[in-house]
Protein backbone atom coordinates (compact mmCIF):
# COMPACT_ATOMS: atom_id res chain seq x y z
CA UNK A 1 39.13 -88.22 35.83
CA UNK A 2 39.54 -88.80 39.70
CA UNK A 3 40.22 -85.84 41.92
CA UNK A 4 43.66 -88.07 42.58
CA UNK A 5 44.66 -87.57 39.53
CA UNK A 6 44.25 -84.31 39.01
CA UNK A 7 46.26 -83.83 42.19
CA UNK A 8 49.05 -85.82 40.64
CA UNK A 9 49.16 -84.18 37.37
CA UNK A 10 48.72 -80.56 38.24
CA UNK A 11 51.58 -81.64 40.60
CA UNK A 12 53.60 -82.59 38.16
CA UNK A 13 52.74 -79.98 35.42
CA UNK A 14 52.32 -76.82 36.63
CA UNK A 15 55.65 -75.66 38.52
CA UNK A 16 55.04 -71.60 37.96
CA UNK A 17 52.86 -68.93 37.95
CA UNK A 18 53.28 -65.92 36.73
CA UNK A 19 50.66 -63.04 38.57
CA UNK A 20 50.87 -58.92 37.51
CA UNK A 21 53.26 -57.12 40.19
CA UNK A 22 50.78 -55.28 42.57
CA UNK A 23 47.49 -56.02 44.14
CA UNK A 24 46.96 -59.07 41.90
CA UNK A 25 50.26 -60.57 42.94
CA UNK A 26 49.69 -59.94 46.62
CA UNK A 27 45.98 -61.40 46.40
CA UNK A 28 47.61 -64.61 44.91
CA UNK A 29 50.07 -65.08 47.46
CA UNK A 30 47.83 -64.66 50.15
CA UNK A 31 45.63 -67.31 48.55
CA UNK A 32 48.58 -69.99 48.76
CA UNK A 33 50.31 -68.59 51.52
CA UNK A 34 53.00 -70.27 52.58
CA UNK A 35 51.30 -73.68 51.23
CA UNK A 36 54.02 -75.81 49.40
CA UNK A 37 56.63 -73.05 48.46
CA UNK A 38 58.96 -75.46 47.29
CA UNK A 39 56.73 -77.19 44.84
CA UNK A 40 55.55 -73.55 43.12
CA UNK A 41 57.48 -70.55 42.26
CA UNK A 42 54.68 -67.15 42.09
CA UNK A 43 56.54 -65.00 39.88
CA UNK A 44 55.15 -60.97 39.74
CA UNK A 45 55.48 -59.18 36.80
CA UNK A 46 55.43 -55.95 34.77
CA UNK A 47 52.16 -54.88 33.64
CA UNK A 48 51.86 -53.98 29.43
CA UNK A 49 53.17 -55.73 26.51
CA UNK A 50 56.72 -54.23 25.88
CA UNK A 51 57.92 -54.27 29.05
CA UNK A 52 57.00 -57.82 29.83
CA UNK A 53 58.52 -58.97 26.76
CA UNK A 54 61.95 -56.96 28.11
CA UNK A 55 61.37 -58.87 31.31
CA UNK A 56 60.89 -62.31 30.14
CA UNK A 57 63.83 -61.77 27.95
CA UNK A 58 65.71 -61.30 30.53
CA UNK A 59 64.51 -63.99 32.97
CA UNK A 60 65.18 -66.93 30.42
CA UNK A 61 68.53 -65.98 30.96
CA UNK A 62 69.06 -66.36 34.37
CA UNK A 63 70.98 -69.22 35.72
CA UNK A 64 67.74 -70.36 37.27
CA UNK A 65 65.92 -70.58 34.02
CA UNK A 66 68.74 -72.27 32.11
CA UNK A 67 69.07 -74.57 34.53
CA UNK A 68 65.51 -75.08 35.84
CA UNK A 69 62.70 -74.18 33.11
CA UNK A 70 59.38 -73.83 34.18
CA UNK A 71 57.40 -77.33 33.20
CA UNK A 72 53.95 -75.59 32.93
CA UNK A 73 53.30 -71.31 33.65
CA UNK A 74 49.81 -70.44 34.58
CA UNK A 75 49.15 -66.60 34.21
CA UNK A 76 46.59 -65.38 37.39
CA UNK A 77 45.19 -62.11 37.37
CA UNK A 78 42.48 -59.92 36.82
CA UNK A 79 40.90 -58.62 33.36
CA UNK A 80 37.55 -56.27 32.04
CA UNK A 81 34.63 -57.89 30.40
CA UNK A 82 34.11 -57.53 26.86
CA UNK A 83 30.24 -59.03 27.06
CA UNK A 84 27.51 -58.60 28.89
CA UNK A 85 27.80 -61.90 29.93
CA UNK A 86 30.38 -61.70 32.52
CA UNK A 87 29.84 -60.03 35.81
CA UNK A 88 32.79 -58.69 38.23
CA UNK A 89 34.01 -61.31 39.77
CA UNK A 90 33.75 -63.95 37.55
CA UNK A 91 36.98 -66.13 36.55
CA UNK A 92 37.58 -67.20 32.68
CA UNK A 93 40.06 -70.18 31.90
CA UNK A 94 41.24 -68.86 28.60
CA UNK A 95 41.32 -71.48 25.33
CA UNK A 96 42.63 -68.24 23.15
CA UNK A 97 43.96 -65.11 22.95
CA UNK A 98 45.25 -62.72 20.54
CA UNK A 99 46.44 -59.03 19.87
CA UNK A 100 44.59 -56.01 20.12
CA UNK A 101 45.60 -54.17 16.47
CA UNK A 102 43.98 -52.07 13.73
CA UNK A 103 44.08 -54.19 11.02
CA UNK A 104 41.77 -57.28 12.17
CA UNK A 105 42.82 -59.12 9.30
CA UNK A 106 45.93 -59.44 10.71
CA UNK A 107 44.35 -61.00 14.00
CA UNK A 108 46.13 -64.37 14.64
CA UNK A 109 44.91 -66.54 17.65
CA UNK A 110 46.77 -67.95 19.40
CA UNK A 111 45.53 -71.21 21.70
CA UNK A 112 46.68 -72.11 25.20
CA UNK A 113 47.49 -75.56 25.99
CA UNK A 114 44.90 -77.83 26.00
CA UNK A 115 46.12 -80.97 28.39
CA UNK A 116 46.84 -77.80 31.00
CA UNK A 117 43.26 -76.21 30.77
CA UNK A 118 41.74 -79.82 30.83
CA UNK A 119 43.40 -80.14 34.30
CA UNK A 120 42.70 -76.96 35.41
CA UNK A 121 39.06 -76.48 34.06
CA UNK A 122 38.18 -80.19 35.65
CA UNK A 123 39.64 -78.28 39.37
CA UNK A 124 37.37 -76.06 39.54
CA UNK A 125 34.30 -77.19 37.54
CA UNK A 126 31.56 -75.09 37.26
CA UNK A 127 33.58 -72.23 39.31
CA UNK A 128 35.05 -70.63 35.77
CA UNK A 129 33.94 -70.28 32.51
CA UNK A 130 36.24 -71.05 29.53
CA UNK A 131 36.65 -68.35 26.82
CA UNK A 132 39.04 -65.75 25.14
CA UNK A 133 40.97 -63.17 25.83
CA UNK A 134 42.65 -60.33 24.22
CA UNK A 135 45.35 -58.13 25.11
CA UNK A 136 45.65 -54.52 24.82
CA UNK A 137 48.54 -52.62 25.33
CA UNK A 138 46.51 -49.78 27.05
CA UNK A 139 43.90 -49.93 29.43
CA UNK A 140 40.38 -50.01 27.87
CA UNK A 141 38.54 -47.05 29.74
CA UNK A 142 35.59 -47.02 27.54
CA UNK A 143 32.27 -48.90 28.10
CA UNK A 144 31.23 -48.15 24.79
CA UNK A 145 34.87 -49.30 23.01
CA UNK A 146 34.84 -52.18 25.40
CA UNK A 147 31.70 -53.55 24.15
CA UNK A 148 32.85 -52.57 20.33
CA UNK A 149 35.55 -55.05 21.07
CA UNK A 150 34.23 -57.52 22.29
CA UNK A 151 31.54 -57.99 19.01
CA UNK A 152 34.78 -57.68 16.92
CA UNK A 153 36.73 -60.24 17.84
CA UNK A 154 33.98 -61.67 19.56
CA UNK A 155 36.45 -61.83 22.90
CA UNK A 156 35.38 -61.82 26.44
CA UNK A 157 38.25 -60.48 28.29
CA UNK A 158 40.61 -57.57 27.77
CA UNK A 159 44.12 -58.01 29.72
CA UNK A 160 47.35 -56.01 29.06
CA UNK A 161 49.96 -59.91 29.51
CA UNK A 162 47.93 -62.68 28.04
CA UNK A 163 49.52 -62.77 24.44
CA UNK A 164 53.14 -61.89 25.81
CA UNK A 165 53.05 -65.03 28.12
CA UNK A 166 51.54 -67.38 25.61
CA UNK A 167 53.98 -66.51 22.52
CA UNK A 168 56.63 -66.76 25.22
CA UNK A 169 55.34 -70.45 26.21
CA UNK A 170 54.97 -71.16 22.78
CA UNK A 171 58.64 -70.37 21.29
CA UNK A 172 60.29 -72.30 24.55
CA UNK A 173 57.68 -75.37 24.35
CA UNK A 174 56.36 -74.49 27.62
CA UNK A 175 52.73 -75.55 28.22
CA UNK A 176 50.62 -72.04 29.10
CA UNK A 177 47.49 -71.81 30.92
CA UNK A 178 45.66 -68.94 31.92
CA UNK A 179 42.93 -67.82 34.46
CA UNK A 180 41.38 -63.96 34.72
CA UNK A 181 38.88 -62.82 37.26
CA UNK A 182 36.77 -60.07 35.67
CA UNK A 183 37.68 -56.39 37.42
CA UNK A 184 35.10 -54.54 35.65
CA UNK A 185 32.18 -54.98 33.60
CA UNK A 186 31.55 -53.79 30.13
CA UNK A 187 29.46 -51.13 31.21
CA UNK A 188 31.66 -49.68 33.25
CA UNK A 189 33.66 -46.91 32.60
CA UNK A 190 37.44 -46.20 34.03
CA UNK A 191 39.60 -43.70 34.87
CA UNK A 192 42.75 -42.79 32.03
CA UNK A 193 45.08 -44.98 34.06
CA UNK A 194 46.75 -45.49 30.88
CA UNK A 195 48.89 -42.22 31.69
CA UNK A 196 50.00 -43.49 35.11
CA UNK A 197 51.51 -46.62 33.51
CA UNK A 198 55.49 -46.51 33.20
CA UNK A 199 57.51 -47.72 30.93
CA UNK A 200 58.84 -50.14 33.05
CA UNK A 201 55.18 -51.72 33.84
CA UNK A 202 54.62 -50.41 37.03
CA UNK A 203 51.82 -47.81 38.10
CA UNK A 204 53.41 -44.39 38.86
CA UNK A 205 51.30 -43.73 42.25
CA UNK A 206 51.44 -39.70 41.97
CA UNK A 207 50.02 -40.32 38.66
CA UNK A 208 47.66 -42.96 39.64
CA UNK A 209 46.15 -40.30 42.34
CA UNK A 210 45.88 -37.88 39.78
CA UNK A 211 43.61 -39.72 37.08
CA UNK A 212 41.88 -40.87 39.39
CA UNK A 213 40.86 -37.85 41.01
CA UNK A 214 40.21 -36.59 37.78
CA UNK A 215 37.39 -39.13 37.62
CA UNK A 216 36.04 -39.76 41.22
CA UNK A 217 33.04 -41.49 40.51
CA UNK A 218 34.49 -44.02 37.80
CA UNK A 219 37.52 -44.05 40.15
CA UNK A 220 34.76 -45.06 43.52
CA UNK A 221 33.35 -47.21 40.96
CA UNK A 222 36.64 -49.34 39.85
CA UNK A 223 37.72 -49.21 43.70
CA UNK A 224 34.51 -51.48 44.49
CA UNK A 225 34.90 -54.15 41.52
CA UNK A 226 38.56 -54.42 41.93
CA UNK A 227 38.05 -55.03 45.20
CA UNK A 228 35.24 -57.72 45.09
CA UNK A 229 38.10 -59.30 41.69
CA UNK A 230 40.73 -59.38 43.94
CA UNK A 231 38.77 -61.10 46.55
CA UNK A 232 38.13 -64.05 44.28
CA UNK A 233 40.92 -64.05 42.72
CA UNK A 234 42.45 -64.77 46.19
CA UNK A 235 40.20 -67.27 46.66
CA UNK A 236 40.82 -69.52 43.54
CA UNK A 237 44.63 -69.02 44.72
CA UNK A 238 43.55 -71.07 47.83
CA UNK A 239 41.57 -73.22 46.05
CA UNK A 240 44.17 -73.99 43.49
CA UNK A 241 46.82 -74.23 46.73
CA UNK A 242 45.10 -77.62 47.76
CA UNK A 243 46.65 -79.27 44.92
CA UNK A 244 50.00 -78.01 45.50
């Protein structure tokens, strides 16, 4: 496949993505700037399960949905490591991703679009590896339960979106890609941040102070591998921008 034509098609099929309000958003847009607004629409939104469901609800029935459906969504953002294998920083294309729930009998995988993470894969080369994700609808804070996760549904990445956007994709017919930049490895412990999420998806910042002061070191600790995530996850943005 020519670089050409991976140009052309990524023009052609991806038309949104979709980024967690916040930091991650604001890293994304600084990656494509201004680059090509008209071609892309960088969508933020609400952080946890439930209340992206509510939101995506509601955005399929705005006029500019109805009227203009996304061709293609690619979900940015960052995610922790479920295996040793992935240090901070690094940037997984997903192929799968499924639900985080007690009975794992009950698991059901769900696979993003292949054509999409073809083109997207071939971009960036040996920049990303491909594997799965799995969503949680709580932050994992836990070294230890993060690397009891990972060996039982042998997953790589924990997010809090992944299986929201891709059941969303899926019941609409719209193609779903997905990219996460590992914020913390699986040895790494977190504040209880859990408690600072709303119900609305956004981080309560009283509440996000508090946890985190409640745990300064895991809190100092977080600070540093977000940081260095965010940095790269900017930086694929750009990347990604040159084909826009």
């Amino acid at each position: 496949m020519s670089s050409s034509s991976v140009i052309i098609s990524l023009k052609n099929c991806i038309d949104t993505i979709l980024v967690p309000q916040g930091v991650e958003y604001q890293a994304v847009c600084r990656g494509f700037r201004d680059k090509n607004q008209a071609l892309l629409n960088i969508i933020p939104i609400p952080t946890g399960i439930s209340p992206l469901n509510n939101y995506l609800e509601q955005w399929q029935q705005t006029k500019e949905f109805v009227t203009h459906p996304p061709k293609a969504i690619l979900l940015m953002g960052l995610g922790g490591s479920l295996s040793p294998n992935y240090r901070v920083g690094e940037a997984i294309l997903y192929q799968e991703c499924c639900l985080l729930q007690d009975d794992i009998l009950a698991q059901k995988w769900q696979t993003c679009d292949t054509k999409l993470s073809i083109l997207v894969y071939h971009h960036f080369k040996n920049k990303m590896v491909r594997g799965k994700g799995l969503t949680s609808d709580r932050i994992i804070t836990l070294a230890q339960e993060k690397q009891l996760l990972g060996e039982r549904y042998q997953a790589d990445v924990v997010d809090m979106e992944g299986i929201a956007v891709l059941e969303f994709g899926k019941t609409l017919n719209i193609p779903v890609t997905m990219i996460r930049v590992v914020s913390d490895n699986c040895q790494q412990n977190l504040p209880d941040l859990t408690l600072a999420l709303e119900t609305d998806g956004t981080l309560n910042p009283w509440k996000l102070s508090y946890q985190m002061l409640k745990s300064p070191l895991n809190s100092l600790h977080l600070i540093q591998s977000s940081l260095k995530a965010l940095a790269r996850l900017q930086q694929l943005s750009q990347e990604l921008s040159t084909f826009f």
